[in-house]
Protein backbone atom coordinates (compact mmCIF):
# COMPACT_ATOMS: atom_id res chain seq x y z
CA UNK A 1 144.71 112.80 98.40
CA UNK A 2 141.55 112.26 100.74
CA UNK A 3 141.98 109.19 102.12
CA UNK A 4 140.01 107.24 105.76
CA UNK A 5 141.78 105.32 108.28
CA UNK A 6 140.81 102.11 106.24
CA UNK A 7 143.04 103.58 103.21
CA UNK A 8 139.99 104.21 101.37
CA UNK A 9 139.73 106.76 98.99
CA UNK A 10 137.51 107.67 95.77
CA UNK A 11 139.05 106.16 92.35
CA UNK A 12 135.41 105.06 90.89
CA UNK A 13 132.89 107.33 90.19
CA UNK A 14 129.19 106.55 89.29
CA UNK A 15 127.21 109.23 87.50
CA UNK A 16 123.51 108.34 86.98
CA UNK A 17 122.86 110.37 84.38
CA UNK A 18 118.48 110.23 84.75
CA UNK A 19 116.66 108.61 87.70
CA UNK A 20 114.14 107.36 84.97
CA UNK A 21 113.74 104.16 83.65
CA UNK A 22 111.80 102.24 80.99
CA UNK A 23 111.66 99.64 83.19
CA UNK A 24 110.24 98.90 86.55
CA UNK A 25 112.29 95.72 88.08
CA UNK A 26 110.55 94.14 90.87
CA UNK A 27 113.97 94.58 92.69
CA UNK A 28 114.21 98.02 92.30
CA UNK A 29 110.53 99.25 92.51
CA UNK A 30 107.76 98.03 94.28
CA UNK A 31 104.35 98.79 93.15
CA UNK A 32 105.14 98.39 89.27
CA UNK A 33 105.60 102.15 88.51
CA UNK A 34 108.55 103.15 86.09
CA UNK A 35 110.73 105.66 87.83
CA UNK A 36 110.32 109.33 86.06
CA UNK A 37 113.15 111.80 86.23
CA UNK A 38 114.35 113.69 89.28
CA UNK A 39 112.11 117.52 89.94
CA UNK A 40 115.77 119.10 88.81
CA UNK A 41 117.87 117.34 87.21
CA UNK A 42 121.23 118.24 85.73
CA UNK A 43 122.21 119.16 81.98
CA UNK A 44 124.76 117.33 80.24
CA UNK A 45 127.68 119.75 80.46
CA UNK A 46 126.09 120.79 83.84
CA UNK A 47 127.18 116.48 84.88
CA UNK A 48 130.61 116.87 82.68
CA UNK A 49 131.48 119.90 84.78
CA UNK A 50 131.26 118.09 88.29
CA UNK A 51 132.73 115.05 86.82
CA UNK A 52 135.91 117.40 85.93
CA UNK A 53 135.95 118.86 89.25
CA UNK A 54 135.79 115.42 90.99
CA UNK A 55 138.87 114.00 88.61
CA UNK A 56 140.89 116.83 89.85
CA UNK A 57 139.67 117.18 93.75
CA UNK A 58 139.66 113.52 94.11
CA UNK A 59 141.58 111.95 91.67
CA UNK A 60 138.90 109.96 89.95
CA UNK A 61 140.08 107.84 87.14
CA UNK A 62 137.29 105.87 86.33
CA UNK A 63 133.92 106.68 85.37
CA UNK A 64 131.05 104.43 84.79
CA UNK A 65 127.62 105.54 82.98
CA UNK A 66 124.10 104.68 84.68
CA UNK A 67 120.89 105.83 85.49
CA UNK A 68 117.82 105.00 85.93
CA UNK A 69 118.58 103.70 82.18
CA UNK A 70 121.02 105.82 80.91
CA UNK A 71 120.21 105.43 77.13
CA UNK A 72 116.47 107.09 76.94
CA UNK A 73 117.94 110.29 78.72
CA UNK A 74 118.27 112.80 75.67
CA UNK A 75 121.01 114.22 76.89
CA UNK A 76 122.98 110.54 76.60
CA UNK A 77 124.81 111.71 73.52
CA UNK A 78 126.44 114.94 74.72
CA UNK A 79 127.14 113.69 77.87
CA UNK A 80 129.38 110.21 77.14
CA UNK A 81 131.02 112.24 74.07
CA UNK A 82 132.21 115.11 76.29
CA UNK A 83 133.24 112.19 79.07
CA UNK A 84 135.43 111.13 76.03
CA UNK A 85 137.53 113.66 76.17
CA UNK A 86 138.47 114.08 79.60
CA UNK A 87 141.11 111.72 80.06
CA UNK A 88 139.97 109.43 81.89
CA UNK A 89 141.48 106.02 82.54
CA UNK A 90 138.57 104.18 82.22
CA UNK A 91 134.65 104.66 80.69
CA UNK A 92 132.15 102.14 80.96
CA UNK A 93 128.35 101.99 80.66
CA UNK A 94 125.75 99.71 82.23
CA UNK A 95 122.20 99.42 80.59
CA UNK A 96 119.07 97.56 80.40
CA UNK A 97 120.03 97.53 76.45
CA UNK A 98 116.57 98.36 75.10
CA UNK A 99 118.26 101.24 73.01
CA UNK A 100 121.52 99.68 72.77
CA UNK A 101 121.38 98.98 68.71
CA UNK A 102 120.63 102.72 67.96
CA UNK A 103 123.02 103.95 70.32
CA UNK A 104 125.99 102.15 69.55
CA UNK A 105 127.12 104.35 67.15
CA UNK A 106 127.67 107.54 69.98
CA UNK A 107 129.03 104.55 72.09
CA UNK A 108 131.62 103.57 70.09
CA UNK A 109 132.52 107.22 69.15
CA UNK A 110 132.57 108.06 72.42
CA UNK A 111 135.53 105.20 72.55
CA UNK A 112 133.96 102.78 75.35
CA UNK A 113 135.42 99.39 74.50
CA UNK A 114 133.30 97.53 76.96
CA UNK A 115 129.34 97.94 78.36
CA UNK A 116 127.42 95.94 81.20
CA UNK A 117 124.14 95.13 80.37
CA UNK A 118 121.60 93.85 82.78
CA UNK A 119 119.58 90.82 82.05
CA UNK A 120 117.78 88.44 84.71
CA UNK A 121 116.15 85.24 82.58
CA UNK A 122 116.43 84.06 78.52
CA UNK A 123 112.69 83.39 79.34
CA UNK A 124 110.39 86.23 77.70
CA UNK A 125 106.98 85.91 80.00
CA UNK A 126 109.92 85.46 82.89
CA UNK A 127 111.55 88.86 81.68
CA UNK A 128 108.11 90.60 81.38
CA UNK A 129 107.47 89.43 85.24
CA UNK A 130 110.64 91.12 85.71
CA UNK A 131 111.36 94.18 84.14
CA UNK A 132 108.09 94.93 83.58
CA UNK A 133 109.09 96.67 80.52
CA UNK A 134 110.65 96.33 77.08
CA UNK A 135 111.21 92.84 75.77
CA UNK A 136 113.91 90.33 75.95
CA UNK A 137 114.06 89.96 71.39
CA UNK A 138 115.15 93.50 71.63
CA UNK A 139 118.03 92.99 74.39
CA UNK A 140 119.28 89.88 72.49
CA UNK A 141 119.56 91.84 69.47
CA UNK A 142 121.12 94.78 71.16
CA UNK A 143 123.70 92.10 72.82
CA UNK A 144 124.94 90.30 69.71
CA UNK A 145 125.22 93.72 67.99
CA UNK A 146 128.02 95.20 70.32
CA UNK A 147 129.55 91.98 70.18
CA UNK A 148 129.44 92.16 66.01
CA UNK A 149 131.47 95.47 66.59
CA UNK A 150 134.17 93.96 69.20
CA UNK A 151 132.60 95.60 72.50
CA UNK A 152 133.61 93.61 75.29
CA UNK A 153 130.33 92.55 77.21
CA UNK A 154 129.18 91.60 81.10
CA UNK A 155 125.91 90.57 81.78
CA UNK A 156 124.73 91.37 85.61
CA UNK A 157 121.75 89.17 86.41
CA UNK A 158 120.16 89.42 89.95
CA UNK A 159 119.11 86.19 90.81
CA UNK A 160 115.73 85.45 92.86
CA UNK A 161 115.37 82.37 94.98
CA UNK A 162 110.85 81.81 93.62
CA UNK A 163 111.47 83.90 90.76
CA UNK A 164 114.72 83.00 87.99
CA UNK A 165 116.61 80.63 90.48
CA UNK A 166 115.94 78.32 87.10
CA UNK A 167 117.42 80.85 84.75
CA UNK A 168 121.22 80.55 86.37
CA UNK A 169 122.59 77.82 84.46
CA UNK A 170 120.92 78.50 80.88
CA UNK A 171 122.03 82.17 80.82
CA UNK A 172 125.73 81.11 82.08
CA UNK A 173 125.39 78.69 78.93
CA UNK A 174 124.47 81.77 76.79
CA UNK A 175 127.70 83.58 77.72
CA UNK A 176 129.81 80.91 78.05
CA UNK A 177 129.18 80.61 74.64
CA UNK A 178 129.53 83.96 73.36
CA UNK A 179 132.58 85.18 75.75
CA UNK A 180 130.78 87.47 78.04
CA UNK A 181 131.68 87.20 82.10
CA UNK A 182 128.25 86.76 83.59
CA UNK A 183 127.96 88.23 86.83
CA UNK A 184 125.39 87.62 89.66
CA UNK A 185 124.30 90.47 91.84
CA UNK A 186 123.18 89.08 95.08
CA UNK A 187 120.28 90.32 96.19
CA UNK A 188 120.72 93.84 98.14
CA UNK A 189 118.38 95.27 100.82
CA UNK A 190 117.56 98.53 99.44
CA UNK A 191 114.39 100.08 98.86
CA UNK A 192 111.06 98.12 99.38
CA UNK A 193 113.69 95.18 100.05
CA UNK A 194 115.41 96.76 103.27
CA UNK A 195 111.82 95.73 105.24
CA UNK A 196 109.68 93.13 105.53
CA UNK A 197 109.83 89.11 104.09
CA UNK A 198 110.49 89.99 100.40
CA UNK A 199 114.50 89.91 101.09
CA UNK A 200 114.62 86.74 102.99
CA UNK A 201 111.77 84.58 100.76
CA UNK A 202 114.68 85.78 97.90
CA UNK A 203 117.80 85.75 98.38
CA UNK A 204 120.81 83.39 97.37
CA UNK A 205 123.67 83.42 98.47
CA UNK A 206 126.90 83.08 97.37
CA UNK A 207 127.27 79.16 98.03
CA UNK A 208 123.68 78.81 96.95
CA UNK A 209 124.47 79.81 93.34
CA UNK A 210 128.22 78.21 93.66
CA UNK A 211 126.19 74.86 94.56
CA UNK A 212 124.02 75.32 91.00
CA UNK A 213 126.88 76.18 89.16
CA UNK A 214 128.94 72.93 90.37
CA UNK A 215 126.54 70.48 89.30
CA UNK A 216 127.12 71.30 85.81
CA UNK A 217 130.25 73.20 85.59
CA UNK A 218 133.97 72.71 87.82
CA UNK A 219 135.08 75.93 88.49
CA UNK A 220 137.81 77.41 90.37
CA UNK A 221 138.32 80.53 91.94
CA UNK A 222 140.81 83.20 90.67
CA UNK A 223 142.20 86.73 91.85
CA UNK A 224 140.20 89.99 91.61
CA UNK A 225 141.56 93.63 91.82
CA UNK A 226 141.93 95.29 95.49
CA UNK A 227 138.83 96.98 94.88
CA UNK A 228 136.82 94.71 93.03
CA UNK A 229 132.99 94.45 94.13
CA UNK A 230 133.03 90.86 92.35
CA UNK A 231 134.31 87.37 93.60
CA UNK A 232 135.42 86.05 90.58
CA UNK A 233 135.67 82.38 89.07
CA UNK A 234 137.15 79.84 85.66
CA UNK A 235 135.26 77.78 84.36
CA UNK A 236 138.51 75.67 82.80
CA UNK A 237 138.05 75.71 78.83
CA UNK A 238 135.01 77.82 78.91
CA UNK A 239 134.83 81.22 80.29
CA UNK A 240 134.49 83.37 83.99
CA UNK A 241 131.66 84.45 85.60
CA UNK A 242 132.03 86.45 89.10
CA UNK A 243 129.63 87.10 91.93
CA UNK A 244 128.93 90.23 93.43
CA UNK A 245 128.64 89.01 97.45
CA UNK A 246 127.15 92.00 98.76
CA UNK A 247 125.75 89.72 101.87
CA UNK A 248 127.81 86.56 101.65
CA UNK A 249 131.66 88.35 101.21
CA UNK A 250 130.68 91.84 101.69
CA UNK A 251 133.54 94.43 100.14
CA UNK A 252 132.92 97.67 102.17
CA UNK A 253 136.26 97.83 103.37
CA UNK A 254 138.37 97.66 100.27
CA UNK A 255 135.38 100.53 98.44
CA UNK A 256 136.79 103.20 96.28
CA UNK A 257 132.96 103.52 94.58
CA UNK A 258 131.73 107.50 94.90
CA UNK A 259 128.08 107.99 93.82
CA UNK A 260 127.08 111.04 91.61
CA UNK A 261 122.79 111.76 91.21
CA UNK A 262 121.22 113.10 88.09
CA UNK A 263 120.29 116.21 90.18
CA UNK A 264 123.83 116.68 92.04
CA UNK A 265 124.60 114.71 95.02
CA UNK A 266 127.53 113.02 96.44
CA UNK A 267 127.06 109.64 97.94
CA UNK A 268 129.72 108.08 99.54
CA UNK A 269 127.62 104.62 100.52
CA UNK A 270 124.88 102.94 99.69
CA UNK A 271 124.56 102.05 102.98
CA UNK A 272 124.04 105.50 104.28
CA UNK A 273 121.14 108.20 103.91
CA UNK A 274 123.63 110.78 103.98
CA UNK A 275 124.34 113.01 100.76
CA UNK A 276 126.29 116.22 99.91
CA UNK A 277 124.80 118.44 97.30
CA UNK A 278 127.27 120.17 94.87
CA UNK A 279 125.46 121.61 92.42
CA UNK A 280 125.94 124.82 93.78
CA UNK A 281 129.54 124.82 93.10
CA UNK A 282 128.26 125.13 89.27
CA UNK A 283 127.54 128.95 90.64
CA UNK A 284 131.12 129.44 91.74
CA UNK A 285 134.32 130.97 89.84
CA UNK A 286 136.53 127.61 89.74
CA UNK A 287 139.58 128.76 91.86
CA UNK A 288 136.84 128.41 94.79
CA UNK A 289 135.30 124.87 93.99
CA UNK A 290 138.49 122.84 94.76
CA UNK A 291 138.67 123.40 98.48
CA UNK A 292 134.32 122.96 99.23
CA UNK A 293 134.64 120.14 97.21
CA UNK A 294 137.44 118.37 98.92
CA UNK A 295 135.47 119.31 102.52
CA UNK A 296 132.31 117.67 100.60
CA UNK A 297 134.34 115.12 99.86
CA UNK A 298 135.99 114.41 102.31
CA UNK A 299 132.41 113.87 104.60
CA UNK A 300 131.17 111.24 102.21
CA UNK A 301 134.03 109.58 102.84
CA UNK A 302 133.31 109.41 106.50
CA UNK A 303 130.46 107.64 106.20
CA UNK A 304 131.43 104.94 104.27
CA UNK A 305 130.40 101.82 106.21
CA UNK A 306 132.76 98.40 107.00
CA UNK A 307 130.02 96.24 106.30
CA UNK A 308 126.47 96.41 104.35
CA UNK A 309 123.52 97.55 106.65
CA UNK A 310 120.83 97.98 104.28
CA UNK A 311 119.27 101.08 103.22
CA UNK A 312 115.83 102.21 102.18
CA UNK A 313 117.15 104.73 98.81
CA UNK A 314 116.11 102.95 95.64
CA UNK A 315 119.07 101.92 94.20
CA UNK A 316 117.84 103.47 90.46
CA UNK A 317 118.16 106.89 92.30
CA UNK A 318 122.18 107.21 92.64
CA UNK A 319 123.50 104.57 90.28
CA UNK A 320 123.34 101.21 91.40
């Protein structure tokens, strides 16, 4: 087992399966452009290959789909069926949910019992200003679909101090009432937000949204897994919702996450440049892969960081 002196070691993997998206948040990219796929970017069983090789170097037991958007990648189908089958302990999918109603058939064959769909407002000129893409009818539809077929549902929502501070309380209301854990993503410095005054003129913190929340709701807060990137909280009678305190409660030091890119990098943290490309092991008769991968691995480790520093890779690139 590859383990640091913090007792961290990798149990989570992320695969982004495209670095495109139909969308173009104004979180993610800056100038409005929709992100395309990477110049070489990895087949389906090409993915399914490293993900075997990290379950058995590492001992990764969890898997979770993303992209870019995951769902417009054609090789979606192949890849989460294959994942399927490898034994894993848990699957899960996150997704803007544009494509969710035609794709829910491959999702449930594929055996995923629960997705995470990203959604900032229940206002449709709001979502427009956000996304920048799609539409908000479609995600609704897509939403109340899975939940028609008994998928268990979270709803991330990054919340934006002048832009959907307003949209807090009416889309906790909206999964309150349909039993979906709603889930606030504070605001990360990544990208376009790691400089200058769009970060600061944005973000809310932890209390900030705890402060909204308790003029409406009482909540209280419960107990979270070791390795849980969420604070989590009842709502009495009603329903949870967690927050993700990347700023206010950071949870660097209890990280298990390990980062896989469409076109075959490693990355350890998202608070670190530094990559390790494995594609190459794809080349190599398996009896050599183990021990270069548990080296590679081994060095993303190393760099995983104690606290959050801020980094300037788009998050869409490597998985959010």
């Amino acid at each position: 087992m590859i383990v640091d002196k913090l007792g961290r070691r990798f149990k989570n993997l992320r695969v982004s399966l495209t670095s495109a998206c139909n969308y173009a948040c104004t979180y993610c990219v800056p100038d409005g452009k929709r992100l395309m796929p990477a110049r070489e970017e990895l087949g389906a069983d090409e993915l399914l290959t490293l993900v075997r090789y990290l379950k058995d170097a590492a001992g990764i037991d969890k898997v979770r789909v993303t992209g870019g958007e995951p769902l417009i990648t054609p090789k979606f189908d192949d890849f989460l069926l294959g994942l399927g089958a490898l034994d894993l302990k848990d699957i899960s999918l996150t997704t803007n949910a544009q494509k969710l109603s035609e794709k829910l058939d491959v999702i449930s064959a594929a055996g995923l019992k629960r997705l995470n769909i990203s959604l900032d407002t229940l206002n449709p000129l709001k979502f427009r200003q956000i996304a920048r893409g799609g539409d908000l009818e479609t995600v609704l539809e897509g939403i109340e679909l899975a939940l028609s077929r008994g998928i268990k549902l979270k709803i991330n929502m990054v919340p934006m101090r002048t832009v959907n501070r307003d949209d807090v309380l009416p889309l906790l209301r909206f999964c309150l009432e349909r039993g979906i854990e709603l889930r606030f993503i504070e605001l990360m410095r990544m990208g376009h937000l790691n400089q200058g005054q769009g970060f600061a003129q944005d973000f809310l913190s932890m209390q900030s949204l705890l402060d909204l929340i308790g003029a409406e709701y009482e909540y209280e807060r419960t107990d979270a897994p070791f390795d849980s990137t969420a604070v989590r909280f009842k709502i009495p009678g009603q329903g949870t919702f967690g927050i993700i305190a990347n700023e206010s409660e950071p949870f660097c030091s209890a990280c298990t996450r390990l980062r896989l890119s469409s076109d075959g990098y490693l990355y350890g943290c998202l608070s670190s440049p530094r990559r390790e490309s494995i594609r190459d092991l794809l080349t190599l008769p398996r009896h050599l892969v183990l021990p270069q991968l548990q080296a590679r691995l081994l060095s993303a480790l190393q760099v995983k960081q104690q606290t959050f520093q801020g980094e300037t890779t788009v998050m869409k690139f490597i998985g959010g």
